[in-house]
C-alpha atoms as a PDB file:
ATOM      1  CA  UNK A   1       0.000   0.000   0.000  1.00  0.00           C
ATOM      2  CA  UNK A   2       2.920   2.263  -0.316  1.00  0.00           C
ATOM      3  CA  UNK A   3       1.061   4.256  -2.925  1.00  0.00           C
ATOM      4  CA  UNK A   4      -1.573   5.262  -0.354  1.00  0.00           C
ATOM      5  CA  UNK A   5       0.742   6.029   2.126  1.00  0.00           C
ATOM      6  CA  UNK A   6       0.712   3.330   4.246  1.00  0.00           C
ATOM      7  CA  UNK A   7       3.008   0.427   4.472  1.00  0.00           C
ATOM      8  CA  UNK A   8       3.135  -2.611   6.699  1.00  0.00           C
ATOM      9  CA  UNK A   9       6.407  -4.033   7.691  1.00  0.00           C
ATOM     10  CA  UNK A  10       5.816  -7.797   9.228  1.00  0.00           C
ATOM     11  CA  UNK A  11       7.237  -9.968  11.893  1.00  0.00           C
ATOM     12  CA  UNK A  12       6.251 -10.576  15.794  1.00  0.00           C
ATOM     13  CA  UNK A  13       6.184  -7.111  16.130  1.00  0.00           C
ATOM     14  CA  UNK A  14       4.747  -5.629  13.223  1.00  0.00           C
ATOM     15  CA  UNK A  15       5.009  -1.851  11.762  1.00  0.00           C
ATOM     16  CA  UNK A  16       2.320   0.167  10.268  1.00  0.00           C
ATOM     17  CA  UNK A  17       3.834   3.217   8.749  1.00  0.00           C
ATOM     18  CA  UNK A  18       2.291   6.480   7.759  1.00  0.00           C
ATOM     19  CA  UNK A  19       4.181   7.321   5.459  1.00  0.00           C
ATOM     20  CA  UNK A  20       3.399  10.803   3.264  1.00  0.00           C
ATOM     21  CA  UNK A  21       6.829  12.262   4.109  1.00  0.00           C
ATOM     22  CA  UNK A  22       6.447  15.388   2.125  1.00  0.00           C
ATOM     23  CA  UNK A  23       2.921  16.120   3.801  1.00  0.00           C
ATOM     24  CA  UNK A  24       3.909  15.713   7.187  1.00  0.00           C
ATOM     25  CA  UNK A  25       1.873  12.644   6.683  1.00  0.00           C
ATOM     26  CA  UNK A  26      -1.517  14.264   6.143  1.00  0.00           C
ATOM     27  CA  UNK A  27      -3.974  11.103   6.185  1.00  0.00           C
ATOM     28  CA  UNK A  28      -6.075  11.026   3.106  1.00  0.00           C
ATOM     29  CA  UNK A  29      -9.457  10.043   2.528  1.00  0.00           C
ATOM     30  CA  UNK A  30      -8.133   7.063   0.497  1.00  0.00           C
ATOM     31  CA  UNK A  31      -5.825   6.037   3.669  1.00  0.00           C
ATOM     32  CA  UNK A  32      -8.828   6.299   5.886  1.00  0.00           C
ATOM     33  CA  UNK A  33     -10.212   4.133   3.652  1.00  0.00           C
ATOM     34  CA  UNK A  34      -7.923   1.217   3.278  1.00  0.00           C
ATOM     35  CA  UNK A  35      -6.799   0.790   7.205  1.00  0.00           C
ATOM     36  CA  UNK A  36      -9.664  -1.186   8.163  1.00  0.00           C
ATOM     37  CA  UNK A  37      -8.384  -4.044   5.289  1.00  0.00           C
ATOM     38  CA  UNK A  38      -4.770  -3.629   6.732  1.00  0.00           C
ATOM     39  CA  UNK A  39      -5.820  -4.211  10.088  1.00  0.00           C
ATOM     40  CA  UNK A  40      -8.022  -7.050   9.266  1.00  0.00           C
ATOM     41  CA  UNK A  41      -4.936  -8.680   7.747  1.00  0.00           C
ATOM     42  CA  UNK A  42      -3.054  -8.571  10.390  1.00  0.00           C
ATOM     43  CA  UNK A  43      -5.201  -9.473  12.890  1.00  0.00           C
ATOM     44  CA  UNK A  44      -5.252 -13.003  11.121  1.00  0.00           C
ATOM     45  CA  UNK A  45      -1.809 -13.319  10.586  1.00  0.00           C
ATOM     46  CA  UNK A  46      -0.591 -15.704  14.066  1.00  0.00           C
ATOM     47  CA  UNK A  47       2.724 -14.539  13.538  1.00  0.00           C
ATOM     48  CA  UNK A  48       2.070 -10.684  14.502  1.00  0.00           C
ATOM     49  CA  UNK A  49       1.609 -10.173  18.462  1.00  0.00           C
ATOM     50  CA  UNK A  50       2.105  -6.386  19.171  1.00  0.00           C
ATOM     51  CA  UNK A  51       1.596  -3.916  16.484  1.00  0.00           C
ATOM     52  CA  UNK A  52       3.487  -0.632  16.586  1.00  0.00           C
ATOM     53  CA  UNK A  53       1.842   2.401  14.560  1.00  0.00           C
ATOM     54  CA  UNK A  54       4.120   5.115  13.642  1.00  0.00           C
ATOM     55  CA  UNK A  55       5.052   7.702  11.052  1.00  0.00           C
ATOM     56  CA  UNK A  56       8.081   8.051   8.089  1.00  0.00           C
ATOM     57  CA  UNK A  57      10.226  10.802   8.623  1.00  0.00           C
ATOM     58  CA  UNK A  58       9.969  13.596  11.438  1.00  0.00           C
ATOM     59  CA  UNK A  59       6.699  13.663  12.123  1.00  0.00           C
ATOM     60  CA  UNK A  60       3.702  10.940  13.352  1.00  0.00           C
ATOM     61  CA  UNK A  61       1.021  12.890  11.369  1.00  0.00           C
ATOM     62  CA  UNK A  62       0.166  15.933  10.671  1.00  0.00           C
ATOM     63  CA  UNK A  63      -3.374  15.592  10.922  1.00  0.00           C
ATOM     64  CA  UNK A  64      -6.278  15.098   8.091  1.00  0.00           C
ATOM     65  CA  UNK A  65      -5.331  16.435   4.616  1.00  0.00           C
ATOM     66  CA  UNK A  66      -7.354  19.181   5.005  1.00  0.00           C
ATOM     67  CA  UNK A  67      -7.699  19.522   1.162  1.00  0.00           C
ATOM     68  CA  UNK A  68     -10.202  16.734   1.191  1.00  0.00           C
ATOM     69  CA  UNK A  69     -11.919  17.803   4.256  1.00  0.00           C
ATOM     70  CA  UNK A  70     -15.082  19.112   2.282  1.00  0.00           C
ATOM     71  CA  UNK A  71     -14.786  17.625  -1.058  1.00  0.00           C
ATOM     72  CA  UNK A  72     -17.721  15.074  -0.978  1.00  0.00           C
ATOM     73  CA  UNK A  73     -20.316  14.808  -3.181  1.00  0.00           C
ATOM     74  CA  UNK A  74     -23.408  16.138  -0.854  1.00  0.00           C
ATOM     75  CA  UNK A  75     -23.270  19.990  -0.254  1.00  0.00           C
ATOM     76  CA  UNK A  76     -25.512  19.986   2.886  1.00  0.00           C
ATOM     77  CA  UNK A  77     -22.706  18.071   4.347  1.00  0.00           C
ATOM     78  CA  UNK A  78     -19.605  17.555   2.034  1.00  0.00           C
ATOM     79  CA  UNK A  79     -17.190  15.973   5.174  1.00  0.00           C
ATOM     80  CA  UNK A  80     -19.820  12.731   5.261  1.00  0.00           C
ATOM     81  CA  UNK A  81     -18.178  10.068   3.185  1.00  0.00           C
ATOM     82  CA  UNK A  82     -14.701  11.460   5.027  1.00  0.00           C
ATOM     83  CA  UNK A  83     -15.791  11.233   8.292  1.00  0.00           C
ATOM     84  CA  UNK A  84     -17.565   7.892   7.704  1.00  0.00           C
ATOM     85  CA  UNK A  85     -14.278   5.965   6.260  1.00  0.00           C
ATOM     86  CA  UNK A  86     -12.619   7.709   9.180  1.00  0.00           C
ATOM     87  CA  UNK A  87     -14.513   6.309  11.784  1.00  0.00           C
ATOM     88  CA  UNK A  88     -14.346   3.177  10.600  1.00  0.00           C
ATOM     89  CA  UNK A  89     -10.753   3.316  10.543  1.00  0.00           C
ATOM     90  CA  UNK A  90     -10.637   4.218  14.242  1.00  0.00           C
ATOM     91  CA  UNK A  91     -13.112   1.411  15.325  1.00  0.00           C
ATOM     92  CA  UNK A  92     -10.786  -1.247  13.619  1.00  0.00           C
ATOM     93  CA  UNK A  93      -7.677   0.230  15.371  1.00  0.00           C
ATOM     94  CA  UNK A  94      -9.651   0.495  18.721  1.00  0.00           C
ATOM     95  CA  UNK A  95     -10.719  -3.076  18.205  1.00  0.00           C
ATOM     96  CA  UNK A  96      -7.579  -4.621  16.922  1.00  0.00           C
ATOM     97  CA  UNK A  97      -7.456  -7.966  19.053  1.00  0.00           C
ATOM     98  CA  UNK A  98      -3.586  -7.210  19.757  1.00  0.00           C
ATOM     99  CA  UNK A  99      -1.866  -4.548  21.779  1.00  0.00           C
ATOM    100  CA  UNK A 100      -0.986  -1.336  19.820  1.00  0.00           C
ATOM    101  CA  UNK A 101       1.345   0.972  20.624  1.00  0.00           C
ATOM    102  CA  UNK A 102       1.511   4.654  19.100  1.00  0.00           C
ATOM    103  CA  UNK A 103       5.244   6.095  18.586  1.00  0.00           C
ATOM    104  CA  UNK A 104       5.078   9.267  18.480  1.00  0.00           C
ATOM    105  CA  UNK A 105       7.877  11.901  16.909  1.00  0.00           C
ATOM    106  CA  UNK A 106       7.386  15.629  15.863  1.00  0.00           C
ATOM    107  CA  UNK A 107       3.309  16.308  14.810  1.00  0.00           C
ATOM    108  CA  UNK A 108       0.690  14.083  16.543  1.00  0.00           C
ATOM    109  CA  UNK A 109      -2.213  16.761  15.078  1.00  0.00           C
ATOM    110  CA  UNK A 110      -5.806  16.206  14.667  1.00  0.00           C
ATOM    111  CA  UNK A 111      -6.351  12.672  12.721  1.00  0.00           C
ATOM    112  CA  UNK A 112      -3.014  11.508  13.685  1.00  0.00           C
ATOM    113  CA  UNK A 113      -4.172  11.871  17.404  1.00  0.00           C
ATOM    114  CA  UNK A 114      -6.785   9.692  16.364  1.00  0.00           C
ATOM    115  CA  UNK A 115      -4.887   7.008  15.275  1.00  0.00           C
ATOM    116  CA  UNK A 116      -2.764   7.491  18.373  1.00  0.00           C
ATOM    117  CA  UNK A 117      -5.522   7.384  21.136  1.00  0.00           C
ATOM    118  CA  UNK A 118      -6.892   4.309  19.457  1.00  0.00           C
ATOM    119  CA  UNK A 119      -3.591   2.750  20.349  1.00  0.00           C
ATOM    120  CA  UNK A 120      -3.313   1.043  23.458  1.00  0.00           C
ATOM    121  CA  UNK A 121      -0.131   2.522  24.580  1.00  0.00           C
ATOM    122  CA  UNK A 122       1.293   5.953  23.054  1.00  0.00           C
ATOM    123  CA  UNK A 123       5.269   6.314  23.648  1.00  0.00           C
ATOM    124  CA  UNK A 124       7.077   9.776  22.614  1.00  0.00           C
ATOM    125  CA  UNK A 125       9.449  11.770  22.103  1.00  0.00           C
ATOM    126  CA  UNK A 126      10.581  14.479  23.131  1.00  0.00           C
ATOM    127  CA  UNK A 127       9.982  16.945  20.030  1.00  0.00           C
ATOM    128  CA  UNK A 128       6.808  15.421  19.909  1.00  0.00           C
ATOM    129  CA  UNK A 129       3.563  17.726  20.145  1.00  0.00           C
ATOM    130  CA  UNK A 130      -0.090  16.803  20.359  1.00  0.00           C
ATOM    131  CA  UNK A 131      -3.501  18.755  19.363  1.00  0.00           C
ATOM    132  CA  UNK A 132      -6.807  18.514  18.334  1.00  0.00           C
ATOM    133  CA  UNK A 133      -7.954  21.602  15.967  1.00  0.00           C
ATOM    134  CA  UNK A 134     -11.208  21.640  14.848  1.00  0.00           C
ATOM    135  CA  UNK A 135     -11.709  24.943  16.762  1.00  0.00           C
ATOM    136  CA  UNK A 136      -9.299  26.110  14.320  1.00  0.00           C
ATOM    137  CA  UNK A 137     -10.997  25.873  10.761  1.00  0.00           C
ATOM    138  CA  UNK A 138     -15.256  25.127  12.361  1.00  0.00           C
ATOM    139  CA  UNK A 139     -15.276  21.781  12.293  1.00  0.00           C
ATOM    140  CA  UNK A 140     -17.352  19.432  14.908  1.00  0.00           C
ATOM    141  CA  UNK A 141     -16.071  16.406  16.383  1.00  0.00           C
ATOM    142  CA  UNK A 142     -17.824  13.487  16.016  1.00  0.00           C
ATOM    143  CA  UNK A 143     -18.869  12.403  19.870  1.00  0.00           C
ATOM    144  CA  UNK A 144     -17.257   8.411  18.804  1.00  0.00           C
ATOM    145  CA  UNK A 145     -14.228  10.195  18.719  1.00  0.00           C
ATOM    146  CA  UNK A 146     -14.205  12.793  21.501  1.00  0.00           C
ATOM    147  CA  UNK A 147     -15.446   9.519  23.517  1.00  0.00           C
ATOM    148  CA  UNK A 148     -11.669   8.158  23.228  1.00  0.00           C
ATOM    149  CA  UNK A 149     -10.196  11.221  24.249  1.00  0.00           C
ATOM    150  CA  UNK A 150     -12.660  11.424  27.034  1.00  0.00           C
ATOM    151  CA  UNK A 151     -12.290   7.685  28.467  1.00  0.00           C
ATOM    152  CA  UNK A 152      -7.956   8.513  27.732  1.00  0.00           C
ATOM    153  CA  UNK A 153      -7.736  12.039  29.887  1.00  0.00           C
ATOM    154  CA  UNK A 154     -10.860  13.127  31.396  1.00  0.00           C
ATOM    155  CA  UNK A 155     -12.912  15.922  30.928  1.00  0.00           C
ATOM    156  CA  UNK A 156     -10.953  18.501  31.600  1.00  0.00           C
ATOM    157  CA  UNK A 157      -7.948  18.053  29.304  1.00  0.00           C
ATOM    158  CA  UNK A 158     -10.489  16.798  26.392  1.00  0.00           C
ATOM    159  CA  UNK A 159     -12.003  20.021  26.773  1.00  0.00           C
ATOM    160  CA  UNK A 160      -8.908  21.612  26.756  1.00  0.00           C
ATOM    161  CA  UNK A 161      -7.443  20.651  24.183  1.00  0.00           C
ATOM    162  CA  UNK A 162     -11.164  20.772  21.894  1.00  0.00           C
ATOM    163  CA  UNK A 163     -12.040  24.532  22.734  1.00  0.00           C
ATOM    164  CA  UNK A 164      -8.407  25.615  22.604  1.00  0.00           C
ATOM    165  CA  UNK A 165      -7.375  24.081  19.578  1.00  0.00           C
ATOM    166  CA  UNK A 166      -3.465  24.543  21.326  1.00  0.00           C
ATOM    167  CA  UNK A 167      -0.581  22.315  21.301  1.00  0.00           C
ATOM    168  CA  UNK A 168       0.448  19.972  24.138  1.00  0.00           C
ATOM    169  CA  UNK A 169       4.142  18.945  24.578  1.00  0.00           C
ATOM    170  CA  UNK A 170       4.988  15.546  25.244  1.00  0.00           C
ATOM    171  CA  UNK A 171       5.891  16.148  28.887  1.00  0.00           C
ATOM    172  CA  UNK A 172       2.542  17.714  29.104  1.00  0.00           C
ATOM    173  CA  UNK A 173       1.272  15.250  27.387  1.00  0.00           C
ATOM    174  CA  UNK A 174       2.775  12.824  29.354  1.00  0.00           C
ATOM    175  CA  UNK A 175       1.577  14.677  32.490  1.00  0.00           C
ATOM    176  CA  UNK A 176      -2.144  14.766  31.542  1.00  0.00           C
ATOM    177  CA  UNK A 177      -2.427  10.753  30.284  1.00  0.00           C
ATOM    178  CA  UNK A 178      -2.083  11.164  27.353  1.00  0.00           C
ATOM    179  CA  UNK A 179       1.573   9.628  26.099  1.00  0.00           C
ATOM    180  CA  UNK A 180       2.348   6.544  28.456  1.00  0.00           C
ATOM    181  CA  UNK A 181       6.789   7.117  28.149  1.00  0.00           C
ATOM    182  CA  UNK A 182       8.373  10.113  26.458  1.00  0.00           C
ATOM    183  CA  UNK A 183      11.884   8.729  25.331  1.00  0.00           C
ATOM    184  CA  UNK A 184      15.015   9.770  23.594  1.00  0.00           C
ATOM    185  CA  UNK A 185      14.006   6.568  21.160  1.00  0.00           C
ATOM    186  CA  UNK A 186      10.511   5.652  21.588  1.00  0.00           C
ATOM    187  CA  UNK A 187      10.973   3.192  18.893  1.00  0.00           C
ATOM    188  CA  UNK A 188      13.429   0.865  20.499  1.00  0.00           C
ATOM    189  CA  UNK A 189      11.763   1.936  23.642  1.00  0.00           C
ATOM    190  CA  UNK A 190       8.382   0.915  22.184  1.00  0.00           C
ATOM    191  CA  UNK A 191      10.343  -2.467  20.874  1.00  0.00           C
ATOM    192  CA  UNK A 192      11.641  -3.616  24.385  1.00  0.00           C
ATOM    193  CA  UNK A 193       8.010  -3.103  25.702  1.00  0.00           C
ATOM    194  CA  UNK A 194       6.690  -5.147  22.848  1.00  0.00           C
ATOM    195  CA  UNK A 195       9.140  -8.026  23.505  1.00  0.00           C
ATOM    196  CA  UNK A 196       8.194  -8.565  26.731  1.00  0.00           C
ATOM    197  CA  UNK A 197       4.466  -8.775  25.888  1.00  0.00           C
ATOM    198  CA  UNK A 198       5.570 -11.386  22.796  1.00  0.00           C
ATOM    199  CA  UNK A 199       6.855 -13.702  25.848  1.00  0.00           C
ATOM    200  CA  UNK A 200       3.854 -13.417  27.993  1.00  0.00           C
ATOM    201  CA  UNK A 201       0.985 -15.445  27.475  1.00  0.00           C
ATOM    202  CA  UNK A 202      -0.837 -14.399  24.328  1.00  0.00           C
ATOM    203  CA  UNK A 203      -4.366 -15.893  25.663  1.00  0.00           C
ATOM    204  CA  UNK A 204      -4.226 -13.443  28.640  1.00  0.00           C
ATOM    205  CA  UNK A 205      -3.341 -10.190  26.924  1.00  0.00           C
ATOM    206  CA  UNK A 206      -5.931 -11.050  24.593  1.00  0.00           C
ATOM    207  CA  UNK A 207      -8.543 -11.452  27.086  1.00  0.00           C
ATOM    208  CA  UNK A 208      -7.680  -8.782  28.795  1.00  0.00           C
ATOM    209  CA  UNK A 209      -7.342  -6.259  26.046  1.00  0.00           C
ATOM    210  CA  UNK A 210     -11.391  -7.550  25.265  1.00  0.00           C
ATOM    211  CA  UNK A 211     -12.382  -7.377  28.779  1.00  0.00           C
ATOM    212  CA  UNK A 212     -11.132  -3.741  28.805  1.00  0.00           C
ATOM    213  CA  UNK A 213     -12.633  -2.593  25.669  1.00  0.00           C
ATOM    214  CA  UNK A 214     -15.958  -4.245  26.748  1.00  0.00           C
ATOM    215  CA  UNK A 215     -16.004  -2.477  29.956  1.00  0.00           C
ATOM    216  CA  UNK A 216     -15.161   0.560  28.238  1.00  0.00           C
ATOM    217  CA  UNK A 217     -18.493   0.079  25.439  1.00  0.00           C
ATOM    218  CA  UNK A 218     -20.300  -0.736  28.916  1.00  0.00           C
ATOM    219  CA  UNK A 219     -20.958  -4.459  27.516  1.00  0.00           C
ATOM    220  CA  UNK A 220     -21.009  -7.641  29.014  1.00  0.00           C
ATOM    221  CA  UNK A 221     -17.408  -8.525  29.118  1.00  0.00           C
ATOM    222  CA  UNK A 222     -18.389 -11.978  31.536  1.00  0.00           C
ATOM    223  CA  UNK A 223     -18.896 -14.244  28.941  1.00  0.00           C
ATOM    224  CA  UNK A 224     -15.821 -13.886  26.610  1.00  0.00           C
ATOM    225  CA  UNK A 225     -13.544 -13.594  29.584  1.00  0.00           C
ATOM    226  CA  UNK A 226     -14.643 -17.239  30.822  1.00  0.00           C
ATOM    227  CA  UNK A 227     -14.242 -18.481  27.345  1.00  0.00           C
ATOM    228  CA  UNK A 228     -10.462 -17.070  27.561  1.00  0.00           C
ATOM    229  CA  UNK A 229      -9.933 -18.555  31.344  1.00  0.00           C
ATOM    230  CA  UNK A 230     -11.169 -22.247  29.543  1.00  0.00           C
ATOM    231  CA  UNK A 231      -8.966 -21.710  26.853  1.00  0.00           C
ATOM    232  CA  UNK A 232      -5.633 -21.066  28.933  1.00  0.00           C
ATOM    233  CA  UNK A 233      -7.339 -24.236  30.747  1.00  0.00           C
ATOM    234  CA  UNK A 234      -7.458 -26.470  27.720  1.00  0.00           C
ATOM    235  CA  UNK A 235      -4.250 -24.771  25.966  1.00  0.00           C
ATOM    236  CA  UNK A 236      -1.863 -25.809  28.918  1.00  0.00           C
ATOM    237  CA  UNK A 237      -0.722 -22.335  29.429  1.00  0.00           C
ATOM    238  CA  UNK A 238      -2.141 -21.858  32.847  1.00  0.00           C
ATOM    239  CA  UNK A 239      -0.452 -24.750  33.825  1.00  0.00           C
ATOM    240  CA  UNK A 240       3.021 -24.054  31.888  1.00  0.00           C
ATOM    241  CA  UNK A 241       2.745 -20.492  33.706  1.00  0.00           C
ATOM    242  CA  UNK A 242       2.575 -21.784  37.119  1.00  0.00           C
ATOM    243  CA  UNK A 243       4.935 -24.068  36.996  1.00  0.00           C
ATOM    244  CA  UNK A 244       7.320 -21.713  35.529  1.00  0.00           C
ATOM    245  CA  UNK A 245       6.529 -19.379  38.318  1.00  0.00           C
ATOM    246  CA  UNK A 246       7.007 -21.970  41.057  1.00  0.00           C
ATOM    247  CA  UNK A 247      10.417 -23.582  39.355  1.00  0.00           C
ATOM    248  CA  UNK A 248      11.711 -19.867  39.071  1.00  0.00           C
ATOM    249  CA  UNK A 249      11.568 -19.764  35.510  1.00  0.00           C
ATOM    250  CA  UNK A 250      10.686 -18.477  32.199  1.00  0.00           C
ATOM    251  CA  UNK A 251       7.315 -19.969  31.045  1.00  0.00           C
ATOM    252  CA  UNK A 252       7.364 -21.316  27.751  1.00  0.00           C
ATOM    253  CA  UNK A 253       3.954 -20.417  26.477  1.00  0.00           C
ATOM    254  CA  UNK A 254       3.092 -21.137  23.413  1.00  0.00           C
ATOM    255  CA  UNK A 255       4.191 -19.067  20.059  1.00  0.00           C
ATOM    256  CA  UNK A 256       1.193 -19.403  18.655  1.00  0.00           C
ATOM    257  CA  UNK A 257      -1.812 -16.756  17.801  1.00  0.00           C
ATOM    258  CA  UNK A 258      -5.017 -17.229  19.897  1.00  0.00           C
ATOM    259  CA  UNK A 259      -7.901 -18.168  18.338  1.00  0.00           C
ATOM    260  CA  UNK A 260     -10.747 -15.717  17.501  1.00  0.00           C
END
């Protein structure tokens, strides 16, 4: 997909890159578009455990490319086939079954926020500066979207940063929720953190990324969590895990993607 600005580099811990160098990577309609299908695909590849978004270049993302912002068809609201593919791209990130993790250099603006807070983890650095700016050019937020913000940093800062329209450092980011570790490499920072989920067992961090997001959506979260607790059952790796633990050593779970 390097034609649409996005690219996916594979392994345990895979890459998706945003990568529109010369546009600060400005996410396009078409980009919007296309990231549920990426996702999708890695979400059924076993081989992928932790997923790290980022951008090419100096920057995360820039924000929307706000050339397209009202060039839809419908002039009583030309920002509806946008904002639709957009939203859909956030639910798919928000509901990948693996942990995410945002990294974060220069411009986290607008729709690259987005992408970020749909992450399960956001690590920085330190150049890096976060906004949301629809107070800026008189656009509204849709409320699915100022939800994540909301549920990520409160109120307050969502109001903040959605009347203001002003930039947040990434210590002040860091400060207010919003960026998890501000680092002088947040990729290989990012990396070690990803390892050590890789060599935990898969089965758990699933469930609990699902039990989360369910309790989040205020849905019953009871059901699918037993299913997981019978599965680690069945699979061994509750047993593998305590024995590790009680022969003081490193459990050897399973390298193996858990099932839908």
């Amino acid at each position: 997909m390097d034609e649409l600005g996005l690219r996916v580099e594979g392994g345990a811990v895979a890459r998706l890159v945003i990568d529109r160098v010369a546009k600060r990577n400005a996410l396009t309609r078409a980009m919007w578009e296309v990231l549920p299908g990426l996702l999708a695909e890695l979400a059924a590849d076993d081989e992928v455990k932790v997923l790290l978004v980022t951008g090419a270049g100096p920057s995360f993302s820039a924000g929307a490319d706000i050339g397209e912002l009202i060039s839809g068809t419908d002039p009583a609201d030309p920002m509806a086939e946008l904002r639709a593919f957009n939203l859909r791209a956030q639910a798919a990130l928000r509901e990948f079954p693996k942990p995410t993790i945002a990294v974060v250099r220069g411009h986290c603006i607008g729709g690259g926020l987005e992408l970020a807070v749909n992450c399960d983890f956001r690590f920085a650095a330190r150049d890096a500066t976060f906004g949301v700016t629809p107070a800026r050019i008189g656009v509204v937020y849709p409320p699915d979207a100022i939800k994540v913000l909301l549920d990520l940093v409160g109120p307050a800062t969502t109001k903040y940063l959605l009347f203001s329209g002003e930039l947040l450092s990434a210590d002040e980011a860091e400060l207010k929720g919003l960026v998890d570790r501000v680092a002088d490499d947040p990729l290989a920072a990012a990396g070690a953190f990803a390892a050590t989920m890789v060599s935990r067992s898969q089965l758990t961090v699933r469930s609990a990324k699902e039990t989360v997001n369910a309790l989040l959506a205020g849905t019953d979260a009871e059901a699918q969590a037993l299913r997981r607790y019978r599965e680690t059952i069945a699979s061994g790796e509750l047993a593998e895990g305590i024995a590790a633990f009680t022969e003081k050593r490193s459990p050897d779970f399973p390298r193996r993607g858990s099932s839908g």
